[in-house]
Protein backbone atom coordinates (compact mmCIF):
# COMPACT_ATOMS: atom_id res chain seq x y z
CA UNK A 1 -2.30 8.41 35.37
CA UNK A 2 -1.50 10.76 32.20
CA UNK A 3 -3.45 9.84 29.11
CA UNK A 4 -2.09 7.35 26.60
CA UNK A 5 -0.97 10.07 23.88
CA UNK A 6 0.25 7.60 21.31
CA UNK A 7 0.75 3.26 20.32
CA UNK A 8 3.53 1.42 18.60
CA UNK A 9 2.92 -2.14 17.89
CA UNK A 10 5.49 -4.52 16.59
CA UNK A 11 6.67 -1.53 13.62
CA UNK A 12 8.47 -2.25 11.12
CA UNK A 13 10.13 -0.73 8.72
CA UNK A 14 12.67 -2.60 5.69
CA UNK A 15 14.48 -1.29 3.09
CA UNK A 16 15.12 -3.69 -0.18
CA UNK A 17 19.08 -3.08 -1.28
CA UNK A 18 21.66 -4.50 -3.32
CA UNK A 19 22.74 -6.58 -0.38
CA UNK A 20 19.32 -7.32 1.08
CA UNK A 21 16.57 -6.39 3.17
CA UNK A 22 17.33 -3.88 5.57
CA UNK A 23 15.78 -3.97 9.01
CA UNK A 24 15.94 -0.56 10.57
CA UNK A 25 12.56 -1.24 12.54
CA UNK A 26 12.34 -4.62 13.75
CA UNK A 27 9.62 -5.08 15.81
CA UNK A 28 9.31 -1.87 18.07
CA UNK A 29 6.82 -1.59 20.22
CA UNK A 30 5.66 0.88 23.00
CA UNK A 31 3.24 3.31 24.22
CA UNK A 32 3.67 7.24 25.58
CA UNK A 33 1.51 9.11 27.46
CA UNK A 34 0.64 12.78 27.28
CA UNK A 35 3.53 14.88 29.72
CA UNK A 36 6.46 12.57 28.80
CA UNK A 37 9.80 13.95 27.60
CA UNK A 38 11.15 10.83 26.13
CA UNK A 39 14.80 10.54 24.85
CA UNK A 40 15.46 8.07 21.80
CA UNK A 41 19.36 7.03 22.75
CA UNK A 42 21.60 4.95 20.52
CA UNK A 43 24.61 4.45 18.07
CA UNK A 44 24.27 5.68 14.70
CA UNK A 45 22.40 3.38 12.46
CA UNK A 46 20.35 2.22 15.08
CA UNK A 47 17.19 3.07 13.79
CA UNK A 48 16.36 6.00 16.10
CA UNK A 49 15.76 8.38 13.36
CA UNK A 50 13.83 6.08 11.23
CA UNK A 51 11.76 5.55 14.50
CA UNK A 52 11.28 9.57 14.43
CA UNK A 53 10.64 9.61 11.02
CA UNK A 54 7.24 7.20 11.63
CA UNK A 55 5.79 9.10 14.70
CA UNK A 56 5.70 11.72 12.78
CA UNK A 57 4.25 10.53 9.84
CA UNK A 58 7.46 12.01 7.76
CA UNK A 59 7.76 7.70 6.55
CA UNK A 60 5.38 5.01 6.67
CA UNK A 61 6.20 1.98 8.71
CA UNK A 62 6.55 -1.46 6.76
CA UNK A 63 4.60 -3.43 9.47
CA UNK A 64 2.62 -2.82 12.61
CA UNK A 65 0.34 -0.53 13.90
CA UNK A 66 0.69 3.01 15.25
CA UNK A 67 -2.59 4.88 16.76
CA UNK A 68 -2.16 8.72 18.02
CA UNK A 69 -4.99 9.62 20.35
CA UNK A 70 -6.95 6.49 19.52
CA UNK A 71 -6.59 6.78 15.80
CA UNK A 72 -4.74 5.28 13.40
CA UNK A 73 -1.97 7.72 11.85
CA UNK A 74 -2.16 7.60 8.26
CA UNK A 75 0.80 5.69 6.10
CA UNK A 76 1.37 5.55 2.63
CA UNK A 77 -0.64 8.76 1.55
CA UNK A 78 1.16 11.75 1.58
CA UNK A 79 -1.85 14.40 1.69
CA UNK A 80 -3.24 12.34 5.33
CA UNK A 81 0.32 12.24 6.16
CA UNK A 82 0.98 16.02 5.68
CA UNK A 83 -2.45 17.21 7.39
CA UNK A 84 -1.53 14.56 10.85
CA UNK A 85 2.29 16.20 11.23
CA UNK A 86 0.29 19.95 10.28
CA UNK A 87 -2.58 19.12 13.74
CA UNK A 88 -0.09 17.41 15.85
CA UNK A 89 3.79 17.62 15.34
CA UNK A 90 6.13 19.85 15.79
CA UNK A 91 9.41 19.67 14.87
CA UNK A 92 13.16 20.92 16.05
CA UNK A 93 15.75 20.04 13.48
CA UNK A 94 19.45 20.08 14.51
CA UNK A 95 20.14 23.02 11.77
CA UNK A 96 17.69 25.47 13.32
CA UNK A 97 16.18 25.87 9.63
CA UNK A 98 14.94 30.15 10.70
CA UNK A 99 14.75 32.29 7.78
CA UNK A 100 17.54 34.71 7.60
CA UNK A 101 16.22 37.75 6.36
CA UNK A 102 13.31 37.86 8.82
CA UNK A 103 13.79 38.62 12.60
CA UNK A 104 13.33 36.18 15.06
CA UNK A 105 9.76 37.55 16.31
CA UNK A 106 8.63 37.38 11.93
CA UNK A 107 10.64 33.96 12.42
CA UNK A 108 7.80 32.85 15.25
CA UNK A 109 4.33 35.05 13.67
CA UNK A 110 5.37 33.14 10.40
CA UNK A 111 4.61 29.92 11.51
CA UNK A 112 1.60 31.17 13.57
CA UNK A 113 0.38 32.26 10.44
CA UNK A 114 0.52 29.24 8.63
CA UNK A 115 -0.95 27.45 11.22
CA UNK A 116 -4.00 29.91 10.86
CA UNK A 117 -2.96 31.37 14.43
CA UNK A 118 -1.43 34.30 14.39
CA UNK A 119 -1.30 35.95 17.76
CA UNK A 120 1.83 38.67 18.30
CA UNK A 121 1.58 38.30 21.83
CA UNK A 122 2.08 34.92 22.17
CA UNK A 123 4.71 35.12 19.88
CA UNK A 124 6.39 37.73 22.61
CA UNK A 125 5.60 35.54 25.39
CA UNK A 126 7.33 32.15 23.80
CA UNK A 127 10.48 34.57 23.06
CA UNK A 128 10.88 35.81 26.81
CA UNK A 129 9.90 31.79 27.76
CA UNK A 130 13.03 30.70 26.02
CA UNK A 131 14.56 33.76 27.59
CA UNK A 132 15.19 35.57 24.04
CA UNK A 133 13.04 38.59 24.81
CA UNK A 134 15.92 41.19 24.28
CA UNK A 135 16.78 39.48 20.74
CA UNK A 136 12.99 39.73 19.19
CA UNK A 137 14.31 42.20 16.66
CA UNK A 138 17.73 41.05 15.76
CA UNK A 139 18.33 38.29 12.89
CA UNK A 140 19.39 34.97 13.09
CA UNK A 141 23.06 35.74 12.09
CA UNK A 142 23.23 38.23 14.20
CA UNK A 143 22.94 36.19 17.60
CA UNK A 144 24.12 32.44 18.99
CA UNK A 145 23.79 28.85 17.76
CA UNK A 146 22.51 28.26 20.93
CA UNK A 147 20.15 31.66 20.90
CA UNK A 148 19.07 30.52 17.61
CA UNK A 149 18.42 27.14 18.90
CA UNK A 150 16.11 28.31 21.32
CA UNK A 151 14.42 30.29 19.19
CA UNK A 152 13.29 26.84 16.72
CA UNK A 153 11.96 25.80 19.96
CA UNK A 154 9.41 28.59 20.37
CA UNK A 155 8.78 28.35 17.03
CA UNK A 156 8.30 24.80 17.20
CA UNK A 157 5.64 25.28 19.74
CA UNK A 158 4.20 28.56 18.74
CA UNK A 159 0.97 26.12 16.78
CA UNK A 160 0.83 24.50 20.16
CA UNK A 161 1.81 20.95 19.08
CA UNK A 162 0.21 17.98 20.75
CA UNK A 163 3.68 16.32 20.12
CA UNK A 164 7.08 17.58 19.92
CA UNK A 165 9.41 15.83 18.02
CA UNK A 166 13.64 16.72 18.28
CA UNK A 167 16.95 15.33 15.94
CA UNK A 168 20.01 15.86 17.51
CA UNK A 169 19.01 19.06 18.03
CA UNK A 170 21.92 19.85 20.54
CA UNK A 171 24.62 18.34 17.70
CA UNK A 172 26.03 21.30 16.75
CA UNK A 173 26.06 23.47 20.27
CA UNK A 174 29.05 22.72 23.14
CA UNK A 175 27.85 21.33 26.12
CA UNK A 176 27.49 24.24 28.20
CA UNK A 177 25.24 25.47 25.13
CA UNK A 178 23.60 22.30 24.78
CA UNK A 179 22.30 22.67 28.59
CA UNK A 180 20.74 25.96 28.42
CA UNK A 181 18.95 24.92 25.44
CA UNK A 182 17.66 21.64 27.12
CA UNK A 183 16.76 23.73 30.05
CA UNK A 184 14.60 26.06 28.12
CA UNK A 185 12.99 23.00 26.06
CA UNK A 186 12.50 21.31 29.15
CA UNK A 187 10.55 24.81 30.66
CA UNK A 188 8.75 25.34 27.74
CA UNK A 189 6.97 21.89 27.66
CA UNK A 190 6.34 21.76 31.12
CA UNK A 191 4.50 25.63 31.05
CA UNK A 192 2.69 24.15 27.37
CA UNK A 193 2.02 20.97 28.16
CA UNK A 194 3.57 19.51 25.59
CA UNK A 195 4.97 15.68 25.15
CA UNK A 196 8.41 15.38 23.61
CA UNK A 197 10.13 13.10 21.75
CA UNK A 198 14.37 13.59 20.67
CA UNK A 199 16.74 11.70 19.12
CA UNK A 200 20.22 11.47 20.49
CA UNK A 201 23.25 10.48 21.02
CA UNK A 202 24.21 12.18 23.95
CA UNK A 203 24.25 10.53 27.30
CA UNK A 204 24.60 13.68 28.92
CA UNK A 205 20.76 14.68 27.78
CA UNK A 206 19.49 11.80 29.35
CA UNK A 207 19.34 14.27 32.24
CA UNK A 208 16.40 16.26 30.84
CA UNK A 209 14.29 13.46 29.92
CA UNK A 210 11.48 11.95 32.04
CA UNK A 211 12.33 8.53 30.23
CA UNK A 212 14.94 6.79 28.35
CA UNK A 213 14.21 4.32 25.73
CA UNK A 214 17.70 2.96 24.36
CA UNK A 215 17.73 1.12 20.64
CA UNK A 216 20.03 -0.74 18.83
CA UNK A 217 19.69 -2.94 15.36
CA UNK A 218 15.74 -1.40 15.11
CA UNK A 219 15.02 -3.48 18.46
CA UNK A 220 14.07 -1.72 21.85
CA UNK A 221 17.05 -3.08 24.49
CA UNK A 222 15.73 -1.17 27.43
CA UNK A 223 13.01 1.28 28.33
CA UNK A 224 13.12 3.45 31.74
CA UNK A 225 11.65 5.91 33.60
CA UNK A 226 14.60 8.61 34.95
CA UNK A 227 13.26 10.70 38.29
CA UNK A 228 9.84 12.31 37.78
CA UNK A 229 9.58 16.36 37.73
CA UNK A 230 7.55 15.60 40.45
CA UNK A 231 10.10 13.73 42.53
CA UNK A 232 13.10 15.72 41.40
């Protein structure tokens, strides 16, 4: 059995407004283990992202506990907050967010370099992973959405993330688009052995995930396991 990676117990998370308290966490609980690719599924306003936003440590939960590795994950201090998503999280955002006027190799060794990890090679060898190895030296308006979607993913990984964290990160790409990116997510955790969490709408995504977790009103309304790698 894979190691527990991470803990949710009963989270919340309100918001006071005009018209009340909002509850977009009610009372979430669950538990992932290391290897997982896990798909968050559910209507807008369901409280998906706001789930995303606490395992990441992006917002503090109202209520409940949430342990990474053991540990509790810091809430309610930024600087704790900031140095937990820095060690363990990385992120795909459904914008790709690359810097235009560098290349998409200085789009990857920019990130490794922040992360005190700089390493050319590797950079190479995430590029060809996400089968962009032809493109290192063109920039990002100069190739795909999807292409440039594939390359947030190896940057994404390039500080070797413990967790992997996605937001509708297929909404703007067409479905054929949308597969070949999933496909070359789905590769590149399995060869890094990295967990994965995304946030979706999408039925058709549920596909690439090793588990579905569906959530409406901030409550959990059903949690399964889709067909193993193994017995795929």
């Amino acid at each position: 059995m894979a190691q527990r990676l991470l803990q949710m117990g009963d989270l919340q998370r309100h918001y006071d407004t005009p018209a009340g308290v909002v509850k977009a966490l009610d009372g979430v609980s669950f538990e992932i283990h290391e290897g997982e690719r896990v798909i968050l599924l559910g209507p807008s306003g369901s409280g998906k992202t706001t789930l995303l936003n606490c395992l990441s440590a992006l917002d503090s939960p109202t209520g409940g506990n949430y342990t990474f590795l053991g540990e509790a994950v810091p809430r309610n201090h930024s600087e704790k907050m900031t140095s937990f998503r820095r060690e363990n999280i990385g992120y795909v955002f459904q914008f790709f967010n690359l810097l235009q006027d560098l290349t998409v190799l200085e789009n990857i060794l920019l990130i490794q370099e922040l992360a005190g990890k700089k390493d050319p090679v590797r950079a190479k060898e995430l590029l060809k992973m996400v089968g962009l190895e032809d493109e290192i030296d063109r920039f990002p308006g100069e190739i795909s959405g999807g292409q440039q979607q594939r390359v947030a993913i190896a940057r994404s990984i390039a500080k070797r993330p413990t967790l992997l964290l996605g937001d509708e990160l297929t909404g703007n790409l067409d479905t054929e688009t949308s597969n070949k990116v999933m496909e070359a997510l789905v590769s590149a955790c399995k060869q890094e052995n990295i967990t994965a969490v995304f946030v979706t709408h999408d039925e058709g995504l549920v596909q690439y995930a090793t588990r579905v977790i569906r959530i409406d009103s901030g409550k959990i309304v059903s949690d399964e396991h889709t067909s193993t790698d193994e017995e795929a």
